[in-house]
Protein backbone atom coordinates (compact mmCIF):
# COMPACT_ATOMS: atom_id res chain seq x y z
CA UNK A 1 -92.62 145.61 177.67
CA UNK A 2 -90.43 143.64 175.67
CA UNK A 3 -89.64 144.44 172.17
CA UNK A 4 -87.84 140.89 171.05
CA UNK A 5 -85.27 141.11 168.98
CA UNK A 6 -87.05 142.54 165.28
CA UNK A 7 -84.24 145.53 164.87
CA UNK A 8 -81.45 143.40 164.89
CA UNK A 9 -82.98 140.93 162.60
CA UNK A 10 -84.15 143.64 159.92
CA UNK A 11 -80.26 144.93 160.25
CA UNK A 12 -79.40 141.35 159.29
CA UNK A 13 -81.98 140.76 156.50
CA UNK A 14 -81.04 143.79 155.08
CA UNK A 15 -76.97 142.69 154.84
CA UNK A 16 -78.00 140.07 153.52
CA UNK A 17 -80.28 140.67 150.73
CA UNK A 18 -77.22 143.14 149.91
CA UNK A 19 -76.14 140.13 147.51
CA UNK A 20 -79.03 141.31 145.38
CA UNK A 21 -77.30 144.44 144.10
CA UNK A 22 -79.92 146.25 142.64
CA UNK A 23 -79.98 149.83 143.45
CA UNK A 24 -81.61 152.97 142.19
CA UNK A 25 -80.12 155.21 138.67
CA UNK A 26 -80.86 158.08 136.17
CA UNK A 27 -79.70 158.03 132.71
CA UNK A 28 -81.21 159.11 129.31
CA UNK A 29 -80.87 156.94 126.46
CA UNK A 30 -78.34 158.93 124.66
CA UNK A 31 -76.06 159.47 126.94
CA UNK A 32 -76.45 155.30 127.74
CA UNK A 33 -76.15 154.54 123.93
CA UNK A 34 -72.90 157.00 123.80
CA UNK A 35 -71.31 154.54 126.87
CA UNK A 36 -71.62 151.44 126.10
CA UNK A 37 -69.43 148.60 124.58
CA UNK A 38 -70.39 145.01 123.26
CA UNK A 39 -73.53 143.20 122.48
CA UNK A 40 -76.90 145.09 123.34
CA UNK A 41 -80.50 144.03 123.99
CA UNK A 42 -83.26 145.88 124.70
CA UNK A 43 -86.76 144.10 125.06
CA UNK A 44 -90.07 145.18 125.99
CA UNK A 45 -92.20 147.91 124.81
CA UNK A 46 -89.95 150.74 125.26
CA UNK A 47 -88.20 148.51 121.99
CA UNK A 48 -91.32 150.67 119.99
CA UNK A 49 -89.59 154.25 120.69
CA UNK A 50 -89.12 155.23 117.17
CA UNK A 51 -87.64 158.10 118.80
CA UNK A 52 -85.04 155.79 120.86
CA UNK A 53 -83.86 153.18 118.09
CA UNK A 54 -83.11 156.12 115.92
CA UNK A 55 -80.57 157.92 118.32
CA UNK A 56 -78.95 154.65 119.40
CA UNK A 57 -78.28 154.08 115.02
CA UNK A 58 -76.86 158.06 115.48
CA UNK A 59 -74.77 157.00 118.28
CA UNK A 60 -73.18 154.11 116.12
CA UNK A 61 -72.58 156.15 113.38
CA UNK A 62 -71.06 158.82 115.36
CA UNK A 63 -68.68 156.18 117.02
CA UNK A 64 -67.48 154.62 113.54
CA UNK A 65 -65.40 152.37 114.98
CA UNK A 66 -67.06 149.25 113.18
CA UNK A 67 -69.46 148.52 109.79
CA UNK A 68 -73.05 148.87 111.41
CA UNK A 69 -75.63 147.54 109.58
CA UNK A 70 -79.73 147.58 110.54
CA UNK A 71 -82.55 144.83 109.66
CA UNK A 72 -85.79 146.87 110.17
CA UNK A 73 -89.04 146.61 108.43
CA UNK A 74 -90.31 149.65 110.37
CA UNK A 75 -90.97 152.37 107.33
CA UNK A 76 -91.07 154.90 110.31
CA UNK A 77 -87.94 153.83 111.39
CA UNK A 78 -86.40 154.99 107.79
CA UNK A 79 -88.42 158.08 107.73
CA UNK A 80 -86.88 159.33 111.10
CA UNK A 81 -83.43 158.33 109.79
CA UNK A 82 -83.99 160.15 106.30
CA UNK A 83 -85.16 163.28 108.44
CA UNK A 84 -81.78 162.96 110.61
CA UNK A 85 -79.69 162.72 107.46
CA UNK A 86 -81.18 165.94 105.70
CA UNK A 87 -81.12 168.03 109.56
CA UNK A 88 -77.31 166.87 109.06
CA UNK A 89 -77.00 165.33 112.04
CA UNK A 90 -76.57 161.73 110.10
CA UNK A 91 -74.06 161.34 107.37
CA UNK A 92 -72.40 158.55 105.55
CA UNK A 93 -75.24 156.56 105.50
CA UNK A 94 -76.85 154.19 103.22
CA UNK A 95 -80.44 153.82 103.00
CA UNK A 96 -81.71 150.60 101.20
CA UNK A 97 -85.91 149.97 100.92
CA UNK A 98 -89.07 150.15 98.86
CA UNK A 99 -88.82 153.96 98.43
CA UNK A 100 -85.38 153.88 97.42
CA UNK A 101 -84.17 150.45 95.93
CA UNK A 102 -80.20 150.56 95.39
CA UNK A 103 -79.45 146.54 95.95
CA UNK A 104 -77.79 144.90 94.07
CA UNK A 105 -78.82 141.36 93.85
CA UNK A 106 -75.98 138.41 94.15
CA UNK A 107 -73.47 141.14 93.06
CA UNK A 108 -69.87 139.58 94.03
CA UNK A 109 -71.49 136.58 94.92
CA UNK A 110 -70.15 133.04 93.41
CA UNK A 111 -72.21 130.95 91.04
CA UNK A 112 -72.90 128.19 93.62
CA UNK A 113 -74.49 130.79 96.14
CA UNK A 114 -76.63 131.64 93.13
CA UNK A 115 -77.25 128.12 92.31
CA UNK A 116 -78.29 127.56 95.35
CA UNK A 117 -81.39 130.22 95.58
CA UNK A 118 -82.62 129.41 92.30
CA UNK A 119 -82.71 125.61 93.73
CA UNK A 120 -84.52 126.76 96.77
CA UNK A 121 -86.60 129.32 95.03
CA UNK A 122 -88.10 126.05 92.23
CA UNK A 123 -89.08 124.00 95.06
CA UNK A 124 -90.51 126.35 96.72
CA UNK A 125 -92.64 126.78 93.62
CA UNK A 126 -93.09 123.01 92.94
CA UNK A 127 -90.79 122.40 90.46
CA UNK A 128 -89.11 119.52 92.00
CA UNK A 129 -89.28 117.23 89.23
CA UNK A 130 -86.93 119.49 87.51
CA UNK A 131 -84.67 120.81 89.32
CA UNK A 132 -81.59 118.91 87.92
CA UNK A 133 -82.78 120.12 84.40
CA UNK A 134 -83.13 123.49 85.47
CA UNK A 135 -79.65 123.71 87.47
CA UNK A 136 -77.91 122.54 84.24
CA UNK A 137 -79.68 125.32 82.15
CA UNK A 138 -78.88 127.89 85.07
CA UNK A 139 -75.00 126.94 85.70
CA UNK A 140 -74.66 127.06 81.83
CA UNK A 141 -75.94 130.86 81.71
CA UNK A 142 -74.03 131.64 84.96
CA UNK A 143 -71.08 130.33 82.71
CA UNK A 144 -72.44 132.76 79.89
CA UNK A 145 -73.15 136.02 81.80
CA UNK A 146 -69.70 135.82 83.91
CA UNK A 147 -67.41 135.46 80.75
CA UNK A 148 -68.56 139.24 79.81
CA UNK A 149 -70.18 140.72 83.13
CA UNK A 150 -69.37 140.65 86.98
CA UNK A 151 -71.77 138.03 87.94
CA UNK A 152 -75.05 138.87 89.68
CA UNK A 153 -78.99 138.80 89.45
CA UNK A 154 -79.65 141.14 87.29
CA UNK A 155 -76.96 140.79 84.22
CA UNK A 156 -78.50 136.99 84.48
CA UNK A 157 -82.34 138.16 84.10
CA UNK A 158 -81.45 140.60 81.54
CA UNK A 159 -79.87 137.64 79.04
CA UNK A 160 -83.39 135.50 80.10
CA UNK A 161 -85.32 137.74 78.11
CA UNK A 162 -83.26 136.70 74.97
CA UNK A 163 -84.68 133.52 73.04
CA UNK A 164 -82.49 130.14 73.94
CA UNK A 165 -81.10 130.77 70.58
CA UNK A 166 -79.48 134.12 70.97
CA UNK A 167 -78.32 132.94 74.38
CA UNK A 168 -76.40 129.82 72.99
CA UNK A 169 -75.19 131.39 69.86
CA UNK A 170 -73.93 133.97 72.43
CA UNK A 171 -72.05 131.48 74.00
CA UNK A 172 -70.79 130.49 71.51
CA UNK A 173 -69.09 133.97 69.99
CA UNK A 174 -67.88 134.76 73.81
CA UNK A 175 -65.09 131.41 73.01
CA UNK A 176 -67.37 129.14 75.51
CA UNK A 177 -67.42 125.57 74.80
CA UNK A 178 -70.33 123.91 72.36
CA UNK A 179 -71.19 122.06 75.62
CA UNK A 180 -72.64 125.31 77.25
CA UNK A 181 -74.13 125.94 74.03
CA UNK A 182 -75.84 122.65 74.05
CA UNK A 183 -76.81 122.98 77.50
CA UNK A 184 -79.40 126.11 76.31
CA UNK A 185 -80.71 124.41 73.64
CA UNK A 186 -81.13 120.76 75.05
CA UNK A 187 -82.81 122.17 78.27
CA UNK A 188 -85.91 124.48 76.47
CA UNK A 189 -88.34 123.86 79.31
CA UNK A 190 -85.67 123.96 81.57
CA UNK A 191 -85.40 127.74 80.70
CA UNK A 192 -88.99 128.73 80.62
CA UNK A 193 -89.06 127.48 84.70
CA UNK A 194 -85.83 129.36 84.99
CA UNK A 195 -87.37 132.50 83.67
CA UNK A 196 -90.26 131.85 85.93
CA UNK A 197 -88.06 131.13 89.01
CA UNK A 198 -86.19 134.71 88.69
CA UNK A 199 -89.58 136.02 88.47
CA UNK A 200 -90.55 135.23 91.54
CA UNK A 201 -86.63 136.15 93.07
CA UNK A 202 -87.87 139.55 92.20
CA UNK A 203 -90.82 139.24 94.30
CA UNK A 204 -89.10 137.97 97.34
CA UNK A 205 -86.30 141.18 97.14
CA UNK A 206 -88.72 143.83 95.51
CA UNK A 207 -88.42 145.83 98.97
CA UNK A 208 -84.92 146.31 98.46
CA UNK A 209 -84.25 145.48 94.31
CA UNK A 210 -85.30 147.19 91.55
CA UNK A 211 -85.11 144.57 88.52
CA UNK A 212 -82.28 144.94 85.97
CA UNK A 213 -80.65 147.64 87.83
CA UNK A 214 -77.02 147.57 88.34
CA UNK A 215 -76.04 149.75 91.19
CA UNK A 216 -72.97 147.92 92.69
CA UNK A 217 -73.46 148.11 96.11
CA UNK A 218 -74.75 145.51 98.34
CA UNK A 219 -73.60 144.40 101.88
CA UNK A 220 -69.72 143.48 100.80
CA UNK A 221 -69.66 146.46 98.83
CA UNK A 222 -71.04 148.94 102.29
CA UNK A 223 -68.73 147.32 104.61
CA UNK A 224 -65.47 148.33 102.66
CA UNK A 225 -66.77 151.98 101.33
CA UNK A 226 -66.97 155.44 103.64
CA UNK A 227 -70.57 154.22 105.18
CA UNK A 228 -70.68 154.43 108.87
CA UNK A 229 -74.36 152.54 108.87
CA UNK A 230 -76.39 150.71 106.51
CA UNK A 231 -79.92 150.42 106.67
CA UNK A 232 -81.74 147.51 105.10
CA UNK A 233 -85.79 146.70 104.54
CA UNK A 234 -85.78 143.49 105.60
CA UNK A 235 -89.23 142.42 105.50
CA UNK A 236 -89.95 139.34 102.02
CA UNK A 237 -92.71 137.66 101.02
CA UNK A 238 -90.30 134.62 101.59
CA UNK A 239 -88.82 135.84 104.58
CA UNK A 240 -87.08 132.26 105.03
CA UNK A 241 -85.24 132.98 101.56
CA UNK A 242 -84.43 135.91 101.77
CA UNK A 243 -83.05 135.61 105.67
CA UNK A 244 -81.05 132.75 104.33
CA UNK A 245 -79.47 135.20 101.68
CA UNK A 246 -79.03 137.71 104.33
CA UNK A 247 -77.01 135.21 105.92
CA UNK A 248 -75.12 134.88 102.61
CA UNK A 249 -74.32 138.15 102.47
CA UNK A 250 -73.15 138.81 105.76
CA UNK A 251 -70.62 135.49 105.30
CA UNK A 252 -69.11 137.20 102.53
CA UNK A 253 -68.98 140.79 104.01
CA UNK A 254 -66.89 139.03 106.55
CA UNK A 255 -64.44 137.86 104.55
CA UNK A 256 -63.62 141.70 104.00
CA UNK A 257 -63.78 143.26 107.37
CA UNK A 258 -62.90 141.63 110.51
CA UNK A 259 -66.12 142.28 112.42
CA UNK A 260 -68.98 143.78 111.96
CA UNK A 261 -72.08 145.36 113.65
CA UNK A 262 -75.84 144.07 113.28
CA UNK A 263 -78.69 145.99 114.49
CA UNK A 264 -81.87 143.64 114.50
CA UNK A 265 -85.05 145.52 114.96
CA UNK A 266 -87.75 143.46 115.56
CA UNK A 267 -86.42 141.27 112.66
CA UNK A 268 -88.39 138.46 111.90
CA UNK A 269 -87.16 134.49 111.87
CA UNK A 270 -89.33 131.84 110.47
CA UNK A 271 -87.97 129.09 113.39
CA UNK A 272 -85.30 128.19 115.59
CA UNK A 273 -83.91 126.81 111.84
CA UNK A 274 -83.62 130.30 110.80
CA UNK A 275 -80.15 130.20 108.79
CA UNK A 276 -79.93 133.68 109.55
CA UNK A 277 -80.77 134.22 113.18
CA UNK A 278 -78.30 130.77 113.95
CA UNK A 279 -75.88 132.17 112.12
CA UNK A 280 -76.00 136.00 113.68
CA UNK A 281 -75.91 133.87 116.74
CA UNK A 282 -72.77 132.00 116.08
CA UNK A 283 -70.67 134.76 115.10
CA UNK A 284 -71.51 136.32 118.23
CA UNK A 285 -70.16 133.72 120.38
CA UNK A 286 -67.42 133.78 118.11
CA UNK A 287 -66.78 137.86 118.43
CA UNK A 288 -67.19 137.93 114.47
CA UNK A 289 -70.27 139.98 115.26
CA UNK A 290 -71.55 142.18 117.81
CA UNK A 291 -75.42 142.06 118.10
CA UNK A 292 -77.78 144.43 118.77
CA UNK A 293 -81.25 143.25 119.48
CA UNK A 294 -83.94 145.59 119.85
CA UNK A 295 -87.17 144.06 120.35
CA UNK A 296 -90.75 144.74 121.85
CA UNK A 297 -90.38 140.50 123.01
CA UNK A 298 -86.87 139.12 123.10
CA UNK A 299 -87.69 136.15 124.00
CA UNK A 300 -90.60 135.42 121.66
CA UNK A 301 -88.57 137.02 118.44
CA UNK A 302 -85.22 134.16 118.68
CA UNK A 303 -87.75 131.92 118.44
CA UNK A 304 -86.34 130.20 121.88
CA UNK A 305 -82.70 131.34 121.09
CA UNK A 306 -80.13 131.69 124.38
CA UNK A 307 -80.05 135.60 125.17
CA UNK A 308 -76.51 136.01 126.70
CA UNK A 309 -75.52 139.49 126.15
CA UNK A 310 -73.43 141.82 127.83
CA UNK A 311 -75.85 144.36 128.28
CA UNK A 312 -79.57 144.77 128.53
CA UNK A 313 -82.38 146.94 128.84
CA UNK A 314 -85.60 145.34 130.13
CA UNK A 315 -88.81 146.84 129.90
CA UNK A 316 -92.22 145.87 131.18
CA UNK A 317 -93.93 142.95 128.54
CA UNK A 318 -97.69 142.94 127.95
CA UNK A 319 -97.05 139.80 129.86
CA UNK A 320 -96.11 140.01 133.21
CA UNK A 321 -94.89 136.67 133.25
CA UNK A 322 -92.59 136.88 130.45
CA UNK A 323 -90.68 140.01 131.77
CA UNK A 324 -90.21 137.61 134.71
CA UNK A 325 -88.85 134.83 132.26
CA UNK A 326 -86.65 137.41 131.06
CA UNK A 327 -85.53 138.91 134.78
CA UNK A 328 -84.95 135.32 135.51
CA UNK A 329 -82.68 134.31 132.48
CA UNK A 330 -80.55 137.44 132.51
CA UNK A 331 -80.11 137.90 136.42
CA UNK A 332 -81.26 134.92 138.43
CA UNK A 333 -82.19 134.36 141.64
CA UNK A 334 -80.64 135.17 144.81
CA UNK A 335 -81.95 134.53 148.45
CA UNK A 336 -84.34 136.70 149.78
CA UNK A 337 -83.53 136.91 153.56
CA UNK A 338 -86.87 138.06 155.91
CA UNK A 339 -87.81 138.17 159.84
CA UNK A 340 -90.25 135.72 160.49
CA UNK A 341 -92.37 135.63 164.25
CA UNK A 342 -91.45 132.88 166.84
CA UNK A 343 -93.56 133.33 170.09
CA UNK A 344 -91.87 132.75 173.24
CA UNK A 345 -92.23 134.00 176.60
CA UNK A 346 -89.86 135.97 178.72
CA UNK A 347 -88.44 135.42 182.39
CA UNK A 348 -90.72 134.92 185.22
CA UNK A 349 -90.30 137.24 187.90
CA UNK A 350 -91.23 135.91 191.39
CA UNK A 351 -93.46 133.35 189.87
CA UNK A 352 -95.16 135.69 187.46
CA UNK A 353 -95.46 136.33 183.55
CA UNK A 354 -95.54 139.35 182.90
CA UNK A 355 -96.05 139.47 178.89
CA UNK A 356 -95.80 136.74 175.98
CA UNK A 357 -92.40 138.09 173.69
CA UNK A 358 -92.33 138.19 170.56
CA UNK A 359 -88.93 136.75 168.97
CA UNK A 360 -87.62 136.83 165.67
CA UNK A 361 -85.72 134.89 163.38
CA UNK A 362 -84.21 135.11 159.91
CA UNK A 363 -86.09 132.84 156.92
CA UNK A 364 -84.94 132.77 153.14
CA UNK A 365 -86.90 132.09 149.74
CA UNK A 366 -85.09 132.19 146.20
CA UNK A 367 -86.78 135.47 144.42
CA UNK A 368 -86.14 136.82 141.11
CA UNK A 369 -83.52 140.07 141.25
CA UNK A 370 -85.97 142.05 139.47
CA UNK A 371 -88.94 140.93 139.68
CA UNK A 372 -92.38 142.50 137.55
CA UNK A 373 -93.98 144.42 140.19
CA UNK A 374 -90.27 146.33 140.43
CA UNK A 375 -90.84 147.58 137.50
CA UNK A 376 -94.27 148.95 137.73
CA UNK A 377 -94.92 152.90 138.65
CA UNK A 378 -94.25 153.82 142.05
CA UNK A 379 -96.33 155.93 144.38
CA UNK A 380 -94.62 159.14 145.22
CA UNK A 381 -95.78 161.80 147.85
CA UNK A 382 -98.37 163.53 145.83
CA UNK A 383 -98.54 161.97 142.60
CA UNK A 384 -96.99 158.67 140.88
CA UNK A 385 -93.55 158.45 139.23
CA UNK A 386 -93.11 156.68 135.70
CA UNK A 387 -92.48 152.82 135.19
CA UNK A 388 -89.12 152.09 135.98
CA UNK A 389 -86.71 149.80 133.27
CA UNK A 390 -84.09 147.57 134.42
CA UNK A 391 -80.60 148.24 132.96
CA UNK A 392 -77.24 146.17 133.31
CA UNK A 393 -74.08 146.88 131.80
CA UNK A 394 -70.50 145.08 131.70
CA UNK A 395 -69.98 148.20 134.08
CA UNK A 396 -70.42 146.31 137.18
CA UNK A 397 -72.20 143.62 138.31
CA UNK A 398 -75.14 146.06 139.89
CA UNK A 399 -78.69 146.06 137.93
CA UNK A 400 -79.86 149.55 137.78
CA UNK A 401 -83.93 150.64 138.39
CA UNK A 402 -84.19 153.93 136.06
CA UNK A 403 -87.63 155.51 135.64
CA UNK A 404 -89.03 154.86 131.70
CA UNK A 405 -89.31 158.86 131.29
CA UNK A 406 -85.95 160.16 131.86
CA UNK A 407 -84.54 157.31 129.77
């Protein structure tokens, strides 16, 4: 009987799908978060383990080394982190959201940044038509407020509820010119959309401000203090406001500290416009930044945006097909090498035949690293294991297949 040539062809498919490099590991998530360096994504719905996101914030408070601060709109996500804090096993951290509003709006902020919302926030509103009017009466009482107060949101909103009379006879004792005086009272209906404006500022920040309180501390003001993480509710009516003040806020913290840390849990971006998300983007690639995306879709969540990061943790998706997009744009392709069947018959032997051979050669199709069905549970010898998660580090250039449960 002849056996062809099968072994030695399996020995040689199996070389050289060696170029795939994905092998079998065991890690838990703590001892992972603990490890690693650089830029972080995890995607998939292992991104919903309360449990998960709260000990990889504990591991970066524990490190120190840089400002960390968190985007979440996950009130669980607080709860657990208020729970670690009390237990002591969380310190020097600052909480900011709707059950315990400490921001300080615009505080250290310039009065063009501020100009700038209150132009965004009237059009928004439909106030087009008088926005010129209305940016004269605001730059006048930004002129007011900052010759007595540090300026920010809420000294401005506390002189609004004085009459345009008080205000520019106020100007006038605090030595301004008769021109910012005249500016008030020349721009009445200006004021009245002004004071409507700020109302509705209030609304878009309400889950982290508390009107006309003065608290000092905002982003700028974490980064420098003794806070190893700050936590921010960042969930707006307006979210494409209040992202773009976000992104304000993080410019300026960054003129203080050299680099900081963002955690972005399941933060939400209008578009691929998103001043925000382009600019959390940019100061990646620029090392201003290192970003940590946790998300139950990646892919769906940049709204389209290029996920290069150093590491990544990649769960199953609802859809199958976009884990696959994902495999595909973190680790490619390679060529999948397999025996293939090519009949052919053996010596004759005075005359005769004895059996048709079966030979074997080597054929090759492109196939994703990890592919989907990779991922899914595996049947062991009496019972199933859990769902395995795909993990790559800056370690090496091996992809890792750890089962969901010990992670």
């Amino acid at each position: 009987m002849f056996t062809g040539n099968k072994a030695m062809i399996l020995r040689e498919c199996e070389h050289r799908n060696g170029v795939r490099r994905v092998c079998k590991g065991r890690i838990d998530h703590k001892s992972f978060f603990e490890n690693i360096e650089g830029d972080l994504l995890i995607t998939g719905y292992g991104a919903g383990n309360r449990t998960m996101v709260t000990d990889l914030i504990c591991s970066y408070a524990k490190k120190d080394n840089i400002p960390t601060l968190v985007l979440s709109g996950d009130f669980d996500l607080f709860r657990m982190l208020r729970e670690k804090q009390a237990a002591g096993e969380l310190d020097r951290m600052m909480l900011s959201w709707p059950k315990e509003k400490n921001y300080h709006l615009f505080y250290g902020m310039s009065d063009q940044q501020l100009l700038r919302f209150i132009q965004m926030t009237a059009e928004r509103q439909g106030y087009g038509g008088l926005i010129d009017r209305v940016l004269v009466y605001g730059s006048a009482l930004l002129n007011i407020v900052s010759a007595a107060y540090p300026l920010s949101f809420p000294a401005m909103t506390e002189l609004l509820q004085q009459d345009d009379d008080f205000i520019s006879e106020y100007a006038l004792n605090s030595g301004l010119s008769n021109v910012v005086a005249d500016n008030i009272r020349a721009n009445h209906d200006a004021g009245i959309v002004l004071r409507r404006v700020c109302s509705q500022m209030e609304h878009i920040f309400e889950g982290l401000y508390e009107g006309g309180v003065d608290t000092q501390y905002n982003i700028q003001k974490g980064v420098l203090e003794d806070n190893s993480v700050m936590v921010f509710y960042s969930l707006s009516p307006d979210q494409s406001i209040f992202n773009s003040y976000l992104k304000e806020e993080i410019f300026d913290a960054l003129n203080r500290v050299p680099r900081i840390r963002v955690v972005l849990d399941d933060a939400i971006f209008v578009d691929e416009r998103d001043e925000l998300l382009n600019y959390l983007f940019d100061m990646k690639r620029m090392r201003k930044i290192e970003l940590v995306l946790v998300s139950t879709n990646a892919k769906e969540s940049v709204c389209g945006m290029g996920l290069n990061f150093a590491n990544v943790v990649l769960f199953q998706h609802d859809d199958l097909t976009v884990t696959e997009e994902l495999s595909k744009n973190f680790w490619g392709t390679y060529p999948y090498a397999y025996p293939v069947p090519v009949a052919g018959r053996p010596p004759a032997f005075l005359g005769l035949t004895i059996k048709t051979s079966v030979h074997w050669q080597i054929a090759t199709e492109e196939r994703l690293r990890v592919r989907a069905e990779d991922l899914y549970a595996q049947q062991g010898l009496f019972f199933k294991v859990s769902d395995l998660i795909a993990i790559k580090t800056t370690a090496n250039d091996n992809v890792y297949l750890v089962e969901s449960e010990s992670f």
